[in-house]
Protein backbone atom coordinates (compact mmCIF):
# COMPACT_ATOMS: atom_id res chain seq x y z
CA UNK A 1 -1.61 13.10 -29.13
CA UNK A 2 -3.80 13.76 -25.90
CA UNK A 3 -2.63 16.02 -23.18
CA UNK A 4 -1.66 14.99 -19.94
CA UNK A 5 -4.98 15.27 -18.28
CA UNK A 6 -6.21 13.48 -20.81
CA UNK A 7 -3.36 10.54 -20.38
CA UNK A 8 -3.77 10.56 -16.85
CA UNK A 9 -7.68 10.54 -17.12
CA UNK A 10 -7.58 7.85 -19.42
CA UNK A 11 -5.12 5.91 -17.10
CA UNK A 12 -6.93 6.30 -14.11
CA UNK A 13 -10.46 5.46 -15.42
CA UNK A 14 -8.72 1.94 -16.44
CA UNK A 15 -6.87 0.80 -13.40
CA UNK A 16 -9.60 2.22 -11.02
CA UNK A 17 -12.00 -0.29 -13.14
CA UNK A 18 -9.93 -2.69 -13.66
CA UNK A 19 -9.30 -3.26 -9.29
CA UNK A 20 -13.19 -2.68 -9.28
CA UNK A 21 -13.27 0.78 -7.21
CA UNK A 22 -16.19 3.11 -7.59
CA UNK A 23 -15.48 6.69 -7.71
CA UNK A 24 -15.99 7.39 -4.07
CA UNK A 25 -13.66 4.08 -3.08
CA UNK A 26 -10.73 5.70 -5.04
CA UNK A 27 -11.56 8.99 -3.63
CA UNK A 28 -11.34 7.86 -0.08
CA UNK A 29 -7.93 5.89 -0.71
CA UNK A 30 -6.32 8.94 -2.67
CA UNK A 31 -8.05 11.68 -0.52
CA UNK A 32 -9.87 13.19 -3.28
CA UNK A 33 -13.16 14.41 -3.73
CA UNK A 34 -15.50 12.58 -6.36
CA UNK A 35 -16.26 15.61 -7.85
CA UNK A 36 -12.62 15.99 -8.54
CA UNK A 37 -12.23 12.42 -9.99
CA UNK A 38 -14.56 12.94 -11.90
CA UNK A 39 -13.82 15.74 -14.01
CA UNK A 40 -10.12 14.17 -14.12
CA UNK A 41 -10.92 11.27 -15.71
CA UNK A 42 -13.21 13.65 -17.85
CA UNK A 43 -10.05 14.78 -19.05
CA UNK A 44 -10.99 18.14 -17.81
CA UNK A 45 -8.75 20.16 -15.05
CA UNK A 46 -5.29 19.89 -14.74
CA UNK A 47 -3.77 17.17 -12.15
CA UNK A 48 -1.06 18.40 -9.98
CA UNK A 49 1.94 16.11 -9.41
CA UNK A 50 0.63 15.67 -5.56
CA UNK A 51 -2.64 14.15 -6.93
CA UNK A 52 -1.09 12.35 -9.43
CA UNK A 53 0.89 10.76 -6.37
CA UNK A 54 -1.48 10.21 -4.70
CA UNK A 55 -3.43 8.25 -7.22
CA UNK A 56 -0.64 6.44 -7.93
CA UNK A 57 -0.31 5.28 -4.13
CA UNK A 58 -4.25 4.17 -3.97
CA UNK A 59 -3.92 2.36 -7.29
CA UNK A 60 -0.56 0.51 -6.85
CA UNK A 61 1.32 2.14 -9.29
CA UNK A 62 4.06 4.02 -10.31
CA UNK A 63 3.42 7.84 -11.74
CA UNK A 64 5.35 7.13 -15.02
CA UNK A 65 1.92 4.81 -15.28
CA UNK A 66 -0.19 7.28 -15.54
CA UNK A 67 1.49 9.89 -17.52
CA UNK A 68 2.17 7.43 -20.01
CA UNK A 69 -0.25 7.16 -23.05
CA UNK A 70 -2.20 3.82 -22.60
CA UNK A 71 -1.16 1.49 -25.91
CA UNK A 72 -3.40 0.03 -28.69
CA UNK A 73 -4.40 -3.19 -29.50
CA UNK A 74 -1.88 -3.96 -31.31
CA UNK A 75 0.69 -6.66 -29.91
CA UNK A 76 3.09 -5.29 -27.01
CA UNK A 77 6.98 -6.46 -28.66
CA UNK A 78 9.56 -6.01 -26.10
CA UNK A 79 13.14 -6.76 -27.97
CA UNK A 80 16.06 -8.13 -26.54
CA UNK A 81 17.91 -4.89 -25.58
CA UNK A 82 14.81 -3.09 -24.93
CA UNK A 83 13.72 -2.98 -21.20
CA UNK A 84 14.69 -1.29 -17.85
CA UNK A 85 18.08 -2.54 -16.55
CA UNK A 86 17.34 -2.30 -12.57
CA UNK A 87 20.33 -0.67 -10.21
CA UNK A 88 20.89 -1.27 -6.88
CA UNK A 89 21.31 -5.12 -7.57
CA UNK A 90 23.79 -7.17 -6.73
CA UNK A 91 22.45 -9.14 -10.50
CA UNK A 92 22.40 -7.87 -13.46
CA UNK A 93 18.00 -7.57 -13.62
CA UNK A 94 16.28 -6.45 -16.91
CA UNK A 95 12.51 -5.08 -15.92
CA UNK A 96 10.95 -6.68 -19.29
CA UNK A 97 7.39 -5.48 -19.09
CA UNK A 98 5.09 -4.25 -15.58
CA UNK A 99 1.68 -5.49 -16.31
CA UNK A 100 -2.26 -4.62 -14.70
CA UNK A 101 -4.69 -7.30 -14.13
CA UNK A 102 -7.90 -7.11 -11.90
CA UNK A 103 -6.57 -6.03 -8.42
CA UNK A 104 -2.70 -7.13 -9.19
CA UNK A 105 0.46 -6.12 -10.21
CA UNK A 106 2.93 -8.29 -11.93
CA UNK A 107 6.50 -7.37 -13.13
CA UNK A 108 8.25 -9.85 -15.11
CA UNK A 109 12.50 -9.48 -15.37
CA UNK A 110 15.67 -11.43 -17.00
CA UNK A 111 18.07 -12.39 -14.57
CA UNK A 112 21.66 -13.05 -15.02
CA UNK A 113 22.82 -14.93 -12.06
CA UNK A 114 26.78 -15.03 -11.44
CA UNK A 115 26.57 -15.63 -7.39
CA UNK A 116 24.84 -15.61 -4.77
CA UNK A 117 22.65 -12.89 -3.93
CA UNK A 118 20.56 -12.36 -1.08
CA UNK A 119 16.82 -9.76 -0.70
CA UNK A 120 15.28 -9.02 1.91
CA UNK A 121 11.54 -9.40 2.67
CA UNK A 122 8.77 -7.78 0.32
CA UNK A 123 5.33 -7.01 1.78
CA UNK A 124 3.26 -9.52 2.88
CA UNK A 125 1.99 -11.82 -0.16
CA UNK A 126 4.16 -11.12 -2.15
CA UNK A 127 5.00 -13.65 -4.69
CA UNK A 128 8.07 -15.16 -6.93
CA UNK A 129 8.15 -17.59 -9.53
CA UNK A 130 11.30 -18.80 -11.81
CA UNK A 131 12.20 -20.16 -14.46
CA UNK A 132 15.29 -21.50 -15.38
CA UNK A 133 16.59 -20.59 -19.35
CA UNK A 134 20.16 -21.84 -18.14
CA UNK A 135 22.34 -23.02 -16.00
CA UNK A 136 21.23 -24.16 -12.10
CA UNK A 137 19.74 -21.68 -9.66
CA UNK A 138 19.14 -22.38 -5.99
CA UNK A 139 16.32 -19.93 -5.04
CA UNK A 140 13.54 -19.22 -2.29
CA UNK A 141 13.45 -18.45 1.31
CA UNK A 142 16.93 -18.80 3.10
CA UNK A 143 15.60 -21.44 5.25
CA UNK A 144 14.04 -23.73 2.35
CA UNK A 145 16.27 -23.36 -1.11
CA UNK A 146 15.53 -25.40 -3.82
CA UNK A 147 18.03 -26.22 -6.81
CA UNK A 148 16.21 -25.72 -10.36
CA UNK A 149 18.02 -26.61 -13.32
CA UNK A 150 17.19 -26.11 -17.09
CA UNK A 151 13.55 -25.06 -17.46
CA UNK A 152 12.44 -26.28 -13.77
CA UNK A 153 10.23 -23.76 -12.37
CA UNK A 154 10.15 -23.08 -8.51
CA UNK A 155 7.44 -20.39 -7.15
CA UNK A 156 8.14 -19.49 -3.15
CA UNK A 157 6.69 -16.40 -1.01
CA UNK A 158 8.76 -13.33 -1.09
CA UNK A 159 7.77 -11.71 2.59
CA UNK A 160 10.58 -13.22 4.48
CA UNK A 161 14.37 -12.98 3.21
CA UNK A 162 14.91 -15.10 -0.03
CA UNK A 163 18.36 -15.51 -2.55
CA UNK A 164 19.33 -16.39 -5.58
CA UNK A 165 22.40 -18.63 -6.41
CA UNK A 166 24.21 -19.70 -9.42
CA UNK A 167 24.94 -23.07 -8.35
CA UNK A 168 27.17 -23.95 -11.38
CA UNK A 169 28.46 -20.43 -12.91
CA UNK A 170 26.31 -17.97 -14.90
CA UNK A 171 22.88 -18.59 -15.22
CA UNK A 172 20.15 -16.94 -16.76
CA UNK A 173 16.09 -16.82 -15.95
CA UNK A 174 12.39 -15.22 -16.16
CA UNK A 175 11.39 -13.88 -12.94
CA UNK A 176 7.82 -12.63 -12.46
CA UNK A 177 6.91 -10.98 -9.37
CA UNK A 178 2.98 -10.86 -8.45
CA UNK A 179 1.97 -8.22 -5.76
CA UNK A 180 -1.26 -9.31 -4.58
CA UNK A 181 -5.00 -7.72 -4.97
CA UNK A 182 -5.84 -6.07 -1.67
CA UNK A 183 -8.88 -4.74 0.00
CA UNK A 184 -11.31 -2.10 -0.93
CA UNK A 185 -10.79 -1.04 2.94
CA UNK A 186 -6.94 -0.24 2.72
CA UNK A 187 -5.16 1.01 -0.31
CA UNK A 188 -2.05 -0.52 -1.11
CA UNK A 189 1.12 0.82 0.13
CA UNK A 190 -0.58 3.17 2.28
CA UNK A 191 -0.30 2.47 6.54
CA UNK A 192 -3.07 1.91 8.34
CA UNK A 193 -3.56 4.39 11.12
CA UNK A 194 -4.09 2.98 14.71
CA UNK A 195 -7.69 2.91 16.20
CA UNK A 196 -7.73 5.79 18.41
CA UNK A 197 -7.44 4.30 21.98
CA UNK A 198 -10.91 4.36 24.33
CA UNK A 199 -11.09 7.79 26.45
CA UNK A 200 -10.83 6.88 30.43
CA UNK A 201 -13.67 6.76 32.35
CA UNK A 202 -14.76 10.88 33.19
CA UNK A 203 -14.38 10.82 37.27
CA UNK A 204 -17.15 11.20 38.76
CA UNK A 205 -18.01 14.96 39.73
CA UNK A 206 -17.72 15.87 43.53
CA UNK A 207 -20.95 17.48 44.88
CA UNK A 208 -20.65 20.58 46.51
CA UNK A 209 -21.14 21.61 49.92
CA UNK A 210 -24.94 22.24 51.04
CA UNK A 211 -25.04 25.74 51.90
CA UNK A 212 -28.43 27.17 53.60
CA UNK A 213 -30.02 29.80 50.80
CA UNK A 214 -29.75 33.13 51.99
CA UNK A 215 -32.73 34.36 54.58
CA UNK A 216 -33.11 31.07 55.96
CA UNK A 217 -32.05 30.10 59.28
CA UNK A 218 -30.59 26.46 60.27
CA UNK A 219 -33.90 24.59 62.08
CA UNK A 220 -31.47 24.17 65.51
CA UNK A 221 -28.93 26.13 67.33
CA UNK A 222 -25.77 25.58 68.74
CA UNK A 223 -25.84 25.02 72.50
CA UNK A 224 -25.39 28.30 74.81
CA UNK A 225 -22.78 28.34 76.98
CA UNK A 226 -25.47 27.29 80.17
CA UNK A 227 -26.52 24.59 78.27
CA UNK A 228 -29.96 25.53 77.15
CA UNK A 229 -30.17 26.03 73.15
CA UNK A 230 -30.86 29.56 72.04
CA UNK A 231 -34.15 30.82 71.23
CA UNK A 232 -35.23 29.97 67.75
């Protein structure tokens, strides 16, 4: 049994590899020093919740990821009422297994389609795929449906609204859900700040009035009141 900055060490050394971030990459999407990574994935220190977060949000994934021991090699057996029923729904969606690949996320779930049910838009390149174990399902983006009927397969992109409908009754499918790689420059699910906008133009500085230095005379005089200048 490890401890959990062991777990999390473990967890974070894998899925920082496995998206192919260095140590100061992760750092700079989490906000952590590398000094700091380093010991946690170590297994030394002890991760606060925050930084566990915050890992979490540079490395795509959820914190129950990386408090969780990582499994053996042994085969991963998910049975039929094992799984994460999903709420919120308007079908009844069984989470069968979240999975980690080089830079990607996929989540694979069991739908049971009775109607027609209607999401809106996931982030940009998002994608769906389907397959059909029974019945007929019209799915994909509202404006471009397509009917799939026993074991068809139909694969749309999920950033604009999509649905699902049973066509016939109940039906029943596999759903996987791939949430694309993204860039070593912006960590996923974080927002980009704005460039700061360019700083006006300074004005240009108004010189000041020429004053004579003191003990100096100016080299003419005003006029005297008979017309001849003063003595100078």
């Amino acid at each position: 049994m490890h401890s959990v900055a062991q777990t999390v060490g473990a967890n974070v050394r894998r899925l920082r590899r496995n998206r192919g971030l260095s140590l100061v990459e992760l750092g700079q999407h989490a906000s952590i020093a590398k000094g700091t990574l380093t010991q946690l994935e170590a297994g030394r220190g002890n991760p606060t919740l925050e930084t566990i977060q915050a890992l979490g949000r540079a490395l795509g994934v959820a914190v129950s990821d990386l408090v969780t021991e990582p499994t053996d090699d042994a085969p991963l057996v998910v049975r039929a009422d094992g799984g994460t029923r999903i709420l919120g729904w308007s079908l009844d969606a069984q989470l069968i297994h979240r999975s980690h690949t080089t830079g990607a996320i996929t989540e694979l779930y069991r739908l049971e389609i009775e109607s027609r049910t209607e999401s809106p838009a996931h982030p940009y390149g998002v994608v769906e795929q389907l397959y059909v174990l029974s019945g007929t399902i019209a799915a994909g983006p509202l404006d471009a449906m397509a009917t799939a009927g026993l074991h068809d397969f139909v694969q749309f992109q999920a950033d604009r609204a999509h649905a699902y409908d049973a066509v016939d009754g109940p039906a029943c499918a596999l759903l996987w859900m791939t949430f694309p790689s993204f860039s070593l420059d912006t960590a996923p699910f974080q927002a980009v700040p704005p460039a700061p906008a360019p700083a006006p133009p300074a004005a240009p500085r108004a010189k000041p009035p020429q004053v004579p230095a003191r003990g100096t005379r100016p080299a003419t005089r005003a006029p005297s009141a008979n017309g001849r200048r003063g003595r100078s």
